[in-house]
Protein backbone atom coordinates (compact mmCIF):
# COMPACT_ATOMS: atom_id res chain seq x y z
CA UNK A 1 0.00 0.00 0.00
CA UNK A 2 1.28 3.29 -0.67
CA UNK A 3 0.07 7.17 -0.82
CA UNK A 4 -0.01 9.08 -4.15
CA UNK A 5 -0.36 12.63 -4.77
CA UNK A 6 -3.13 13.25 -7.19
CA UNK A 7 -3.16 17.18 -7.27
CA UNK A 8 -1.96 19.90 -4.36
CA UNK A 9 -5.20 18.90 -1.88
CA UNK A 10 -5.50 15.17 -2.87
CA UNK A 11 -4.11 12.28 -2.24
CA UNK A 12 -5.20 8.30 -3.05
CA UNK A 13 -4.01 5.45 -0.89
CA UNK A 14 -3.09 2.34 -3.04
CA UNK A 15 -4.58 -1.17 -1.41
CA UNK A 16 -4.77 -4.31 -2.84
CA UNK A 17 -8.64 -4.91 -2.11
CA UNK A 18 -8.73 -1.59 -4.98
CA UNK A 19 -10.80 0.32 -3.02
CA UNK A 20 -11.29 4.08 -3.94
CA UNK A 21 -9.57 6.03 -0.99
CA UNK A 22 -9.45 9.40 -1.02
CA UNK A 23 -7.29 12.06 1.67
CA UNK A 24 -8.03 15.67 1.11
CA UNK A 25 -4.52 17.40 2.64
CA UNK A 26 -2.75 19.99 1.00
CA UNK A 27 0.85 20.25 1.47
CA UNK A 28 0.83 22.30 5.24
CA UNK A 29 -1.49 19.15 6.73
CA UNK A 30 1.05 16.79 8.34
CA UNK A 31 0.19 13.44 7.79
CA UNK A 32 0.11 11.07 10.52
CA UNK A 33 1.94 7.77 9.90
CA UNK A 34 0.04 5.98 12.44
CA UNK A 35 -3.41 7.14 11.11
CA UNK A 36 -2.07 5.54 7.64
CA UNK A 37 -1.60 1.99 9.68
CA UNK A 38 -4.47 2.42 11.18
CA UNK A 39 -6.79 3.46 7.95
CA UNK A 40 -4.45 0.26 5.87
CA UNK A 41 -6.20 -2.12 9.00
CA UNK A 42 -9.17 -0.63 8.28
CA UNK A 43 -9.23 -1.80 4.81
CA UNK A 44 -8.51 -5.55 5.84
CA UNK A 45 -12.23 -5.27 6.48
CA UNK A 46 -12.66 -6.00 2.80
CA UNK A 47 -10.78 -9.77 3.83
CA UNK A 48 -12.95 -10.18 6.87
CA UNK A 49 -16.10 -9.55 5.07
CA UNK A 50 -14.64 -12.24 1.74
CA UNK A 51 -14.36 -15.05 4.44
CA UNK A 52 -17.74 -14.10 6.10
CA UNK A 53 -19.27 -14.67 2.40
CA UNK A 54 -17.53 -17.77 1.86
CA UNK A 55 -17.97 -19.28 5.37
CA UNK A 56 -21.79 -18.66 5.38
CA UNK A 57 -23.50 -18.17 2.50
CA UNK A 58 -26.76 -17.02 4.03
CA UNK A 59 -25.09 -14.28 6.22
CA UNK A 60 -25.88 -10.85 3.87
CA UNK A 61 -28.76 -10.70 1.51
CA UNK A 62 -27.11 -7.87 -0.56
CA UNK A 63 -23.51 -8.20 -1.95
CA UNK A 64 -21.27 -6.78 0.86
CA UNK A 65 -18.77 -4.19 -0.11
CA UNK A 66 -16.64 -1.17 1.10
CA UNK A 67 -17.61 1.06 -1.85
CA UNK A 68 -15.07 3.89 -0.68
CA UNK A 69 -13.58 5.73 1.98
CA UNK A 70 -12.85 9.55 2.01
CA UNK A 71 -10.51 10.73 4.57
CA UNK A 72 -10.51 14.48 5.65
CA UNK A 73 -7.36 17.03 6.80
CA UNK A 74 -8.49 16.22 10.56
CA UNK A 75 -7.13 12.79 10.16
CA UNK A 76 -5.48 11.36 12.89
CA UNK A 77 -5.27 7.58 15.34
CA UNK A 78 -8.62 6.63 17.27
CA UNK A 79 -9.43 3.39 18.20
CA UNK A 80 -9.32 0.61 15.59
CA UNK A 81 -10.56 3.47 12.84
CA UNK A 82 -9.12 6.58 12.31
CA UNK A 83 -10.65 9.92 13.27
CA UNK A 84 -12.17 11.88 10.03
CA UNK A 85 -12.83 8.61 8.32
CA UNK A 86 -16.26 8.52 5.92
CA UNK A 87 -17.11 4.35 4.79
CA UNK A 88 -19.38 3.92 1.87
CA UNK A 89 -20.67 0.49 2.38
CA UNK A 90 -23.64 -2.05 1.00
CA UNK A 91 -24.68 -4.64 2.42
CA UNK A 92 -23.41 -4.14 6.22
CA UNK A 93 -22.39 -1.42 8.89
CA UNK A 94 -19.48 -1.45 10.87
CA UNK A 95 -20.14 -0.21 14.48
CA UNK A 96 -16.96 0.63 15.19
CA UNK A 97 -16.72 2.93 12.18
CA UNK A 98 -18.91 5.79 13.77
CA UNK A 99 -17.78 4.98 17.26
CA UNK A 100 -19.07 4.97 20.76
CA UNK A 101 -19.70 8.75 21.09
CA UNK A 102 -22.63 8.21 19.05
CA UNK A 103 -23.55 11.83 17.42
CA UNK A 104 -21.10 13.79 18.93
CA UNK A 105 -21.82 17.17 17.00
CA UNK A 106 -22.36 20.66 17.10
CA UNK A 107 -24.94 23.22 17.80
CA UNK A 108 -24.32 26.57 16.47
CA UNK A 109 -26.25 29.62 18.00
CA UNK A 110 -26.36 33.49 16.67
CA UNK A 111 -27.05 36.10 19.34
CA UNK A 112 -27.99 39.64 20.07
CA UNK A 113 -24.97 40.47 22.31
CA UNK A 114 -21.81 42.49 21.63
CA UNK A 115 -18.33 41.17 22.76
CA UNK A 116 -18.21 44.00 24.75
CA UNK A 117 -20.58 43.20 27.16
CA UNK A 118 -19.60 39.72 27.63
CA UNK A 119 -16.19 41.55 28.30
CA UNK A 120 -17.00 43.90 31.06
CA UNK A 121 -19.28 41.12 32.74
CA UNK A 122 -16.88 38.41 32.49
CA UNK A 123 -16.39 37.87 36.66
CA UNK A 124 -20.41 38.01 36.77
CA UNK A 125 -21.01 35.54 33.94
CA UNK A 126 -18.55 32.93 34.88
CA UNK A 127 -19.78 32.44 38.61
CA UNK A 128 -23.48 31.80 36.91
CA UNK A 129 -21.68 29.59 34.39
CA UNK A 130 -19.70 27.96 37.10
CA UNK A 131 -22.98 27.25 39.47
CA UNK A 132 -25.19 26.16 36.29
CA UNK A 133 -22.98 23.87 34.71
CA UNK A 134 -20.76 22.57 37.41
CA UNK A 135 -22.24 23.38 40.83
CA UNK A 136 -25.80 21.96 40.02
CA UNK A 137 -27.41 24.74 39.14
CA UNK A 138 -28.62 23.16 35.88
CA UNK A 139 -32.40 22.32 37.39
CA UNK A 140 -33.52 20.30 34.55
CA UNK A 141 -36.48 17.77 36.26
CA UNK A 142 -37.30 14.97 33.72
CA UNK A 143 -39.87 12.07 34.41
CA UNK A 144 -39.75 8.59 32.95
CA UNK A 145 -41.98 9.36 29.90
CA UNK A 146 -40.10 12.24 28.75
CA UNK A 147 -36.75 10.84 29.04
CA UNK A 148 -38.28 7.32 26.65
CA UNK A 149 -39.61 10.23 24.64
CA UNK A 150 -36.06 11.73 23.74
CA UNK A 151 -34.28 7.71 23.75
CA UNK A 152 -37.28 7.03 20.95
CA UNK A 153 -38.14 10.48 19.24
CA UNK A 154 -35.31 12.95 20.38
CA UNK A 155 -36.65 16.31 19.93
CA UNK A 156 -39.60 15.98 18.80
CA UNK A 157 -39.66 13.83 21.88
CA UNK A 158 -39.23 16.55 23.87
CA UNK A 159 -41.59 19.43 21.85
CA UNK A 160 -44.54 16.35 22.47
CA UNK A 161 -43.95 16.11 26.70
CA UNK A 162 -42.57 19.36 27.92
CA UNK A 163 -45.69 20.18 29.76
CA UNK A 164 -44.89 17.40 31.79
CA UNK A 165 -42.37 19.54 33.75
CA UNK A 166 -44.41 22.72 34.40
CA UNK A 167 -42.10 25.29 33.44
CA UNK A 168 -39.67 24.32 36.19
CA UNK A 169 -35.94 25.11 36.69
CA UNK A 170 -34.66 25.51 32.95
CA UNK A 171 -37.98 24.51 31.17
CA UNK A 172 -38.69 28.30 31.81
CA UNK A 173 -36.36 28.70 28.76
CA UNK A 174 -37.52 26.26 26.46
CA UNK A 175 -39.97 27.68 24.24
CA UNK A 176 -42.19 25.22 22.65
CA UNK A 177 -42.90 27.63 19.39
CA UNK A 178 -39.89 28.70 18.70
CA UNK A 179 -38.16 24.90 19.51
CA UNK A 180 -40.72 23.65 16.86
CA UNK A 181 -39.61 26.46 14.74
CA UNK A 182 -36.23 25.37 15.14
CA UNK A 183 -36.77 21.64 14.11
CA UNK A 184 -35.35 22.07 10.41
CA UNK A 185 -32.49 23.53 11.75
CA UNK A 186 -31.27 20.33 12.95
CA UNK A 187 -29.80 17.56 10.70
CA UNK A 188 -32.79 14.79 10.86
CA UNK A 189 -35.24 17.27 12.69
CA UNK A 190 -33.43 15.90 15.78
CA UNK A 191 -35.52 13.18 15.88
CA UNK A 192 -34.43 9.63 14.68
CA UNK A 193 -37.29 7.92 15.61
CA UNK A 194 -37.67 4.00 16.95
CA UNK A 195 -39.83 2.35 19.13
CA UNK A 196 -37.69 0.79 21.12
CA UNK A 197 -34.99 1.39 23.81
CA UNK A 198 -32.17 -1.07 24.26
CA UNK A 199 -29.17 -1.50 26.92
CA UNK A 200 -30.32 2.15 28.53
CA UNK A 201 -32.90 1.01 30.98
CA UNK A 202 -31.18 2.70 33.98
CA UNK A 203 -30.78 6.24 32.61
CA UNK A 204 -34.81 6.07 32.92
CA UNK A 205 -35.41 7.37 35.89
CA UNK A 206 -38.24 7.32 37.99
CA UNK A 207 -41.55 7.96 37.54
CA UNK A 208 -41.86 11.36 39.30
CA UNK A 209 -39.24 14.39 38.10
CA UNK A 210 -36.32 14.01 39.12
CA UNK A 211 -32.72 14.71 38.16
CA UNK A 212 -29.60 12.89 36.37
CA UNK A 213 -26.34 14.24 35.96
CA UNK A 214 -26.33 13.00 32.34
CA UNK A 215 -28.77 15.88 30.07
CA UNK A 216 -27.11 19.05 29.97
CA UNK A 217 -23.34 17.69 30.54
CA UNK A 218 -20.73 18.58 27.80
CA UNK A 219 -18.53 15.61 28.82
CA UNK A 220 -14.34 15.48 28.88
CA UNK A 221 -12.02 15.24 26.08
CA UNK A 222 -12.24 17.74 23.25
CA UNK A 223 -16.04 18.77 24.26
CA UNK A 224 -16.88 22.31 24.86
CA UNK A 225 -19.22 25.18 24.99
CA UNK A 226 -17.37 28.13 23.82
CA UNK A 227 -18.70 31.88 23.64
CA UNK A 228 -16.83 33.55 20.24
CA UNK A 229 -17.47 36.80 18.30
CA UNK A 230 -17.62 36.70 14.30
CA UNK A 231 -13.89 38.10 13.52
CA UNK A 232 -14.76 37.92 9.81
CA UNK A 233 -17.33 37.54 6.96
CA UNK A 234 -16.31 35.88 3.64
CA UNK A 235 -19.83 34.96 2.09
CA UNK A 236 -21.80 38.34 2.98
CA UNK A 237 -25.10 36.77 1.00
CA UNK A 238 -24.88 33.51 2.56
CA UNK A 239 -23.99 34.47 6.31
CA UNK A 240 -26.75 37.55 6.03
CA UNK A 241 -29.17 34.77 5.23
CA UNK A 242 -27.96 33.00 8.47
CA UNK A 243 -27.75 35.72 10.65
CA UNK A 244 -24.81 36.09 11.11
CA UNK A 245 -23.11 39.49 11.75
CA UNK A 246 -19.34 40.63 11.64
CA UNK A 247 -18.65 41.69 15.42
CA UNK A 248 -21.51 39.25 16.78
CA UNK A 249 -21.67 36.94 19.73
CA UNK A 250 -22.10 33.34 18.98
CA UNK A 251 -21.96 30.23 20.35
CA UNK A 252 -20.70 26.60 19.41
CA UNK A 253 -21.36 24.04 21.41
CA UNK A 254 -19.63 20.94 20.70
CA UNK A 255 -20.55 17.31 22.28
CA UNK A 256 -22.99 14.35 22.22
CA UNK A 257 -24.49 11.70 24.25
CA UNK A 258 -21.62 11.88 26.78
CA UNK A 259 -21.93 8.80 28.77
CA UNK A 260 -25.02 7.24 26.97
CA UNK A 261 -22.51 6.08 24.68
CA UNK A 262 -20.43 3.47 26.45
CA UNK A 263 -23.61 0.80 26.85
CA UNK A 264 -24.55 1.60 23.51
CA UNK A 265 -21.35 1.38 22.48
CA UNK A 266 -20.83 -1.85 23.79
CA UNK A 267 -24.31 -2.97 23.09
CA UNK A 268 -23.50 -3.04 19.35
CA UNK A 269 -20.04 -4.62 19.98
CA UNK A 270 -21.47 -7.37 21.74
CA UNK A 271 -24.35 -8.19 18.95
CA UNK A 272 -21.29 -7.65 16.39
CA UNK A 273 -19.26 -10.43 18.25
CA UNK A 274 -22.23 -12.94 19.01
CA UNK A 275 -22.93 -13.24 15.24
CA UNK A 276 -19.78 -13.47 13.37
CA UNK A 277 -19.19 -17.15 12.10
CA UNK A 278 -17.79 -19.55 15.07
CA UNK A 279 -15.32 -21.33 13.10
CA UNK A 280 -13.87 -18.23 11.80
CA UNK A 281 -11.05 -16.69 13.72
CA UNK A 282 -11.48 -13.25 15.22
CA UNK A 283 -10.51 -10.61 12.14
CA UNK A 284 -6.88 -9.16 13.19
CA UNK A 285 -8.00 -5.75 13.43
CA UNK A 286 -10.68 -6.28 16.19
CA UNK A 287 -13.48 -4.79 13.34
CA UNK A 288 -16.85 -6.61 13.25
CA UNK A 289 -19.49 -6.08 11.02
CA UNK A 290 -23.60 -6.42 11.43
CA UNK A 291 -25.12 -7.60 7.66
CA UNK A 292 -28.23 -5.93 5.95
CA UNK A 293 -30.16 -9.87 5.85
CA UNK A 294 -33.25 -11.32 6.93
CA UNK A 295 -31.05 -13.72 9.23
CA UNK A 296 -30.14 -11.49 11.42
CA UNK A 297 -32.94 -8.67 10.90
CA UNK A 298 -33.23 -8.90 14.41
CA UNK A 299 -29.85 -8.24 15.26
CA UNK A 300 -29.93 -5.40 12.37
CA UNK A 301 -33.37 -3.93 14.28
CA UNK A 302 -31.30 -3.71 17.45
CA UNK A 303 -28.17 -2.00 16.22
CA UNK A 304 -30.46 0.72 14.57
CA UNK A 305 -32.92 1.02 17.39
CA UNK A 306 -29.92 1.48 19.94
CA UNK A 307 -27.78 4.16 17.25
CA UNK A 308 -31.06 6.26 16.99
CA UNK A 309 -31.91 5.75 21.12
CA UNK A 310 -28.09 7.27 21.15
CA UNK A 311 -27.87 10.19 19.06
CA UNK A 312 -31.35 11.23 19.94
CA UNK A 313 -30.07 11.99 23.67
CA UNK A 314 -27.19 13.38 22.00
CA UNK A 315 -29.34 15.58 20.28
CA UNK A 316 -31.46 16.87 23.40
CA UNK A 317 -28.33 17.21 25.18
CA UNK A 318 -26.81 19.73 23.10
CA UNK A 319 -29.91 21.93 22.87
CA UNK A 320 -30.47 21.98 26.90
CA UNK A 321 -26.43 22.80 27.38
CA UNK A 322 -27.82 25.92 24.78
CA UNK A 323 -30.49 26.51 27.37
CA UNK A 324 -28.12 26.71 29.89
CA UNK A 325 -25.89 28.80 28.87
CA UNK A 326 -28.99 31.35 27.81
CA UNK A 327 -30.18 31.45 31.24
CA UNK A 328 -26.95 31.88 32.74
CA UNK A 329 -26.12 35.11 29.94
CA UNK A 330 -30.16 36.02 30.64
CA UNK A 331 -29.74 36.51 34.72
CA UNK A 332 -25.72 38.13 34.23
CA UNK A 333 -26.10 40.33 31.24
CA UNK A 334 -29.90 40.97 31.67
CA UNK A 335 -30.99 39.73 28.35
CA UNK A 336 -29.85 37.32 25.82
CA UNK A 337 -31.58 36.24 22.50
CA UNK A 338 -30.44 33.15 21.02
CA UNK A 339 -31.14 32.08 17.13
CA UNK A 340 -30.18 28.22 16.38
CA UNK A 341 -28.22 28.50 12.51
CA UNK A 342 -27.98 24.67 12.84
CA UNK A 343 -27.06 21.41 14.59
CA UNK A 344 -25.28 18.28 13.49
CA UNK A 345 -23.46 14.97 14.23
CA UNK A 346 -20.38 13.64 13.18
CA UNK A 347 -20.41 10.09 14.20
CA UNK A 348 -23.05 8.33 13.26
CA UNK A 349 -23.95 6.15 10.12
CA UNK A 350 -26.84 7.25 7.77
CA UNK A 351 -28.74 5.23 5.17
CA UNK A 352 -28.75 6.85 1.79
CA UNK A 353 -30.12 5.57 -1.61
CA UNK A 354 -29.45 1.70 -0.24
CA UNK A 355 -25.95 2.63 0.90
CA UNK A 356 -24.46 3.23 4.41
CA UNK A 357 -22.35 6.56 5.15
CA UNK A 358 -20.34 6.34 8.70
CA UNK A 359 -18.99 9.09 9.80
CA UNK A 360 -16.54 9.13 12.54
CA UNK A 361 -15.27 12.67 13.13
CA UNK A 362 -16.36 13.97 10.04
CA UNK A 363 -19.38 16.86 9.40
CA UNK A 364 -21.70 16.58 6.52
CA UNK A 365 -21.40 19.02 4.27
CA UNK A 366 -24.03 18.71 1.08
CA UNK A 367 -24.81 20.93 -1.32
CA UNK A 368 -27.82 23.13 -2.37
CA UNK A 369 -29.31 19.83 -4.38
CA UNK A 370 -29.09 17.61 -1.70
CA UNK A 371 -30.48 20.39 0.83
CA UNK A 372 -33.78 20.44 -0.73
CA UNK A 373 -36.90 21.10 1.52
CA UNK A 374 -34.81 22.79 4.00
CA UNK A 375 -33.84 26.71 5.15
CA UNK A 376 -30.32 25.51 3.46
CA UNK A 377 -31.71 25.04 -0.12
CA UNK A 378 -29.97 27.69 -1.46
CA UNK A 379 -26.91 27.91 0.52
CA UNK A 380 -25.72 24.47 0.95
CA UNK A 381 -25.57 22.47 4.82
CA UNK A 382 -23.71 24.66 7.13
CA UNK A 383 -20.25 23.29 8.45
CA UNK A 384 -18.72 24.26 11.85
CA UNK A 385 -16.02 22.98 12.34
CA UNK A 386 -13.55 24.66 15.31
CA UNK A 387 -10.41 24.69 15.99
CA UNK A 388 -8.29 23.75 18.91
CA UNK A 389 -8.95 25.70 22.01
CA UNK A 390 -7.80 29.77 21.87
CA UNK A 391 -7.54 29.39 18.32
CA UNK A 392 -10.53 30.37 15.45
CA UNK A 393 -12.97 28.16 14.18
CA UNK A 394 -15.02 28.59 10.54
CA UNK A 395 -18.53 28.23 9.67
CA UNK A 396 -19.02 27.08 6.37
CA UNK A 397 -21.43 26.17 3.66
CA UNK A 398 -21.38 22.26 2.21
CA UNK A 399 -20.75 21.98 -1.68
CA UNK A 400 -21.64 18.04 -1.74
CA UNK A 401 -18.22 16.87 -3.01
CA UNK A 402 -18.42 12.90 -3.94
CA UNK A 403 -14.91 12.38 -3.70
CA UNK A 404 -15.04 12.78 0.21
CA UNK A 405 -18.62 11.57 0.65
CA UNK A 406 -20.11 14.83 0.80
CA UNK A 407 -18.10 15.35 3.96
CA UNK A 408 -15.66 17.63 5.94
CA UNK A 409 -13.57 17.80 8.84
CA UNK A 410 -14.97 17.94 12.36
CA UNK A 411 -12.27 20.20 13.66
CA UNK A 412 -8.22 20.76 13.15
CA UNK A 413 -7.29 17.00 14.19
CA UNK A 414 -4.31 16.00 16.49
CA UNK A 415 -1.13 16.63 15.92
CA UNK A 416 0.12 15.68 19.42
CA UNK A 417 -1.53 12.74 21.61
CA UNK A 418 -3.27 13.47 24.74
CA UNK A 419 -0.16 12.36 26.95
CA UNK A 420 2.43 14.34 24.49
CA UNK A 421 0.76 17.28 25.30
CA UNK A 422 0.92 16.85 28.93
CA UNK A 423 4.63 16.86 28.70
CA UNK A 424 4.87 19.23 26.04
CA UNK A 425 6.88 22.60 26.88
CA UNK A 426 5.67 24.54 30.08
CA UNK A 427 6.48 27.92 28.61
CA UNK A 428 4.52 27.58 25.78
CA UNK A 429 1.27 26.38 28.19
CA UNK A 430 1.76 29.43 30.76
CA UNK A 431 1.31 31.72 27.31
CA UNK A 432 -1.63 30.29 26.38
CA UNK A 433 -2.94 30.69 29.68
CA UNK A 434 -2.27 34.28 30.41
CA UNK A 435 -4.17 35.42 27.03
CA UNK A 436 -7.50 32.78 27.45
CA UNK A 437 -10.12 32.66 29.55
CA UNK A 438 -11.52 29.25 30.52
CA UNK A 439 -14.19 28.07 32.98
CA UNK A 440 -14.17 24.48 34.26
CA UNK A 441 -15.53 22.33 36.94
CA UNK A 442 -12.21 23.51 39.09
CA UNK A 443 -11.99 27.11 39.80
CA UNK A 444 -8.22 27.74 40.29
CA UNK A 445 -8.75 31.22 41.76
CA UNK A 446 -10.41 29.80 44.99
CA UNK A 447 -8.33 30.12 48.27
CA UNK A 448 -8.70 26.72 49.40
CA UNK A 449 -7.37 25.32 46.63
CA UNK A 450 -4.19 27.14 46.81
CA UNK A 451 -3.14 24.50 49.72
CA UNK A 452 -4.16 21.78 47.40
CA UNK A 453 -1.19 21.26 44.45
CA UNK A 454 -2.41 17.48 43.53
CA UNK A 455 -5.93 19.40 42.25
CA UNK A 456 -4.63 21.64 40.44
CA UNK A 457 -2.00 19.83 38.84
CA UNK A 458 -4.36 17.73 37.48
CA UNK A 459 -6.45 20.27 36.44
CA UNK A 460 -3.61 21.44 34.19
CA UNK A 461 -2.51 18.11 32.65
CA UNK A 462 -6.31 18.41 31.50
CA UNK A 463 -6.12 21.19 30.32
CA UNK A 464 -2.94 20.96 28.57
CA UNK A 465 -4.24 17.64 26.80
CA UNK A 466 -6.50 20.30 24.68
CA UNK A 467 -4.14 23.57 24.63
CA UNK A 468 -3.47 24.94 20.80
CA UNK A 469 -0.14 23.25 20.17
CA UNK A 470 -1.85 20.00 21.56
CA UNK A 471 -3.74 20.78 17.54
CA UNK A 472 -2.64 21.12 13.79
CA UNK A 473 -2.79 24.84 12.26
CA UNK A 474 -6.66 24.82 11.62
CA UNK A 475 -5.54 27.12 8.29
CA UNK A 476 -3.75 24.31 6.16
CA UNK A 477 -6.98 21.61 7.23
CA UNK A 478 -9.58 24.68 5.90
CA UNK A 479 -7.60 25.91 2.84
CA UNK A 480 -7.68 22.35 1.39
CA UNK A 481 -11.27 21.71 2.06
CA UNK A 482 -12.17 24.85 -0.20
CA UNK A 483 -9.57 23.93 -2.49
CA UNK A 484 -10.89 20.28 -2.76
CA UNK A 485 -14.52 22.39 -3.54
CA UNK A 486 -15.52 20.29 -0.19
CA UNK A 487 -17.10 23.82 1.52
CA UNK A 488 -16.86 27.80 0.97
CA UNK A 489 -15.91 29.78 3.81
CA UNK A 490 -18.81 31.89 5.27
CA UNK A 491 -17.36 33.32 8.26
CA UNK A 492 -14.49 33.35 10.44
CA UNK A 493 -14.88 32.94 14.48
CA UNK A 494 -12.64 33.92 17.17
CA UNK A 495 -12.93 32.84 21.23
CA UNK A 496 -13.75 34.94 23.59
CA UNK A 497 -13.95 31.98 26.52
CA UNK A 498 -14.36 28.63 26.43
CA UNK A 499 -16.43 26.23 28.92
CA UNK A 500 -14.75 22.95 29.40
CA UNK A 501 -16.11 19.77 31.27
């Protein structure tokens, strides 16, 4: 197997299974050699799925094949597939191939504030952020019936049993018209809808309201809720139609279903496993496979019932952590409007014209044609996609480019692993530090902590695991999506503080 360049933002990865691959990475996009290895053992998938055929002939009812994979400037190592990896496939899905962070996306909010006065209320703001996100301030009573509603209809789930909760705690800022409103603003409505619930029978709840410390949690890693003003506008016609304003608040909000995903997760790994042929060995890279058949339509009614249960919380999740954050910028600042632009995933698998896309770090961005019927007809599917922490991020518009799937990157990608960065330079961290504002679980200011090194060491190593240099330069990973005619740039976004699990 071996890489070769096809123009200055494209490259092809030879295999012998002669599988279309194609890696969008202009020449400033450092390639990662493990990511290769890793992406060449995802291919052996093709061997796997031969011997499955041959072993038992009954085991897909459509001929199984990896159609293609696209690969996007983000790439870098995950766990058995590579991060900003988009499968074609008939015939099967691959669980592993979207991963267990099942939807993890991004919400994307316009607002009516000025940086300004985000600026001169900064101490105010972050002691209501710190109380309503960390300190359980988030008062968000759910009863059995509405949390099966978001598992089986997401938000629609919600819009149908919000009375339930009687405008208490943050229901006072969910507004049923303007959520419903809202609906084609999210990829899928928000609402993936099954009518079952599998391996997530005790995140119910009770009966009565009461509280979890699940909806409304942004989760570790490179999750976040960050507050950023528009720095600059590239599209004028397209970010007008959007709302957005040079000089503007807004606010990305970037997670999913946080620790819904590990059962589900290993849900589908454990149907995977219990139906791959007996007297075939395990495949080498750990990769298992569920097949489109009336064999194992059960199986098959499982995997998709448990996905949608998944990203449906994911879903709900990001639009309360929106809530949140409006009430805590409503009782600081005094007033706060918030506009959703839009809100997707970027793991999950979708079926589309009897083929399977998985995404696993990578946004959808389609074009105007396939963007009918929606407030994006004309403009294409919007694409956030941020960069590492302190650094800008970049809405953009989807052009529906079938060499990458119709895809783009979910963010800059690695270019240091978590414990590299821990041990990376200190001089460079304390920088980074002194210039951004960022408001975790851990407030470092606090006297008593001062006697307490062991916290806040570990609070930094945390920290550091997701500081800038942690990150490739977000420029070279956008400049060869809009050279690959992947997206157009519609405006450029710049941090003003950053909430971190």
């Amino acid at each position: 197997m071996g890489m070769e360049r096809i123009n200055e933002y494209l490259l092809t990865l030879q295999n012998k299974h002669d599988i279309p691959v194609n890696i969008c990475a202009n020449a400033q996009v450092k390639i990662e050699k493990n990511a290769v290895q890793e992406l060449c053992e995802l291919l052996e998938l093709a061997e796997s799925v031969q011997n499955i055929q041959k072993q038992d002939k009954s085991f897909f009812d459509t001929p199984p094949q990896i159609n293609q994979i696209a690969i996007t400037p983000d790439f870098h190592k995950g766990r058995g597939v590579p991060i900003g990896t988009v499968m074609q496939t008939q015939g099967f899905v691959s669980p592993q191939a979207i991963g267990k962070d099942v939807n993890c996306g991004i919400r994307f909010y316009t607002t009516d504030l000025c940086p300004n006065k985000i600026r001169e209320n900064f101490g105010k703001l972050s002691q209501q952020i710190r109380h309503v996100f960390f300190e359980g301030g988030r008062q968000i009573p759910m009863n059995r019936t509405q949390r099966e509603s978001i598992f089986k209809e997401g938000l629609l789930g919600l819009l149908n049993t919000h009375k339930i909760a009687n405008d208490k705690g943050l229901w006072q800022y969910y507004r049923a018209q303007k959520q419903e409103q809202e609906l084609n603003r999210v990829n899928e409505n928000g609402s993936l809808i099954t009518e079952h619930i599998f391996a997530l029978q005790d995140f119910l709840g009770k009966k009565e309201l009461s509280y979890d410390d699940q909806i409304g949690s942004i989760g570790g890693g490179n999750h976040f809720v960050e507050v950023q003003k528009v720095k600059k506008i590239y599209d004028n016609k397209t970010a007008y139609a959007w709302g957005v304003k040079k000089d503007q608040v807004v606010v990305m909000i970037h997670t999913g279903c946080v620790s819904i995903g590990y059962p589900t997760g290993t849900f589908f790994s454990k149907i995977a496993q219990e139906i791959y042929p007996k007297k075939l060995p395990y495949p080498h890279n750990k990769i298992f496979i569920l097949p489109q058949s009336e064999k194992y339509q059960k199986y098959w009614n499982f995997f998709w019932a448990s996905l949608y249960n998944a990203a449906n919380f994911a879903f709900a999740n990001r639009l309360f952590l929106g809530l949140m954050l409006e009430k805590c910028m409503h009782e600081a600042l005094g007033s706060a409007n918030f506009d959703l632009v839009y809100d997707t995933g970027h793991n999950i698998v979708n079926e589309m014209d009897g083929y399977f896309i998985h995404r696993k770090g990578a946004n959808p961005a389609r074009g105007v044609e396939q963007m009918v019927n929606t407030p994006f007809a004309y403009y294409g599917e919007p694409v956030m996609i941020p960069g590492s922490m302190g650094s800008s991020s970049f809405l953009m518009c989807g052009k529906g480019q079938q060499k990458i799937l119709s895809s783009a990157s979910h963010g800059a990608g690695r270019s240091l692993s978590r414990g590299q960065a821990v041990r990376h330079e200190e001089k460079q961290f304390r920088e980074f530090m002194e210039k951004f504002k960022i408001i975790t679980p851990v407030d470092p200011t606090r006297q008593d902590l001062k006697s307490r090194p062991d916290i806040l060491k570990k609070w930094e190593e945390e920290i550091k695991k997701e500081a800038p240099y942690a990150y490739k330069d977000i420029s070279g990973v956008i400049d060869s999506q809009v050279q690959a005619d992947m997206v157009n740039k519609v405006a450029e976004l710049q941090p003003i503080f950053t909430i971190k699990g």
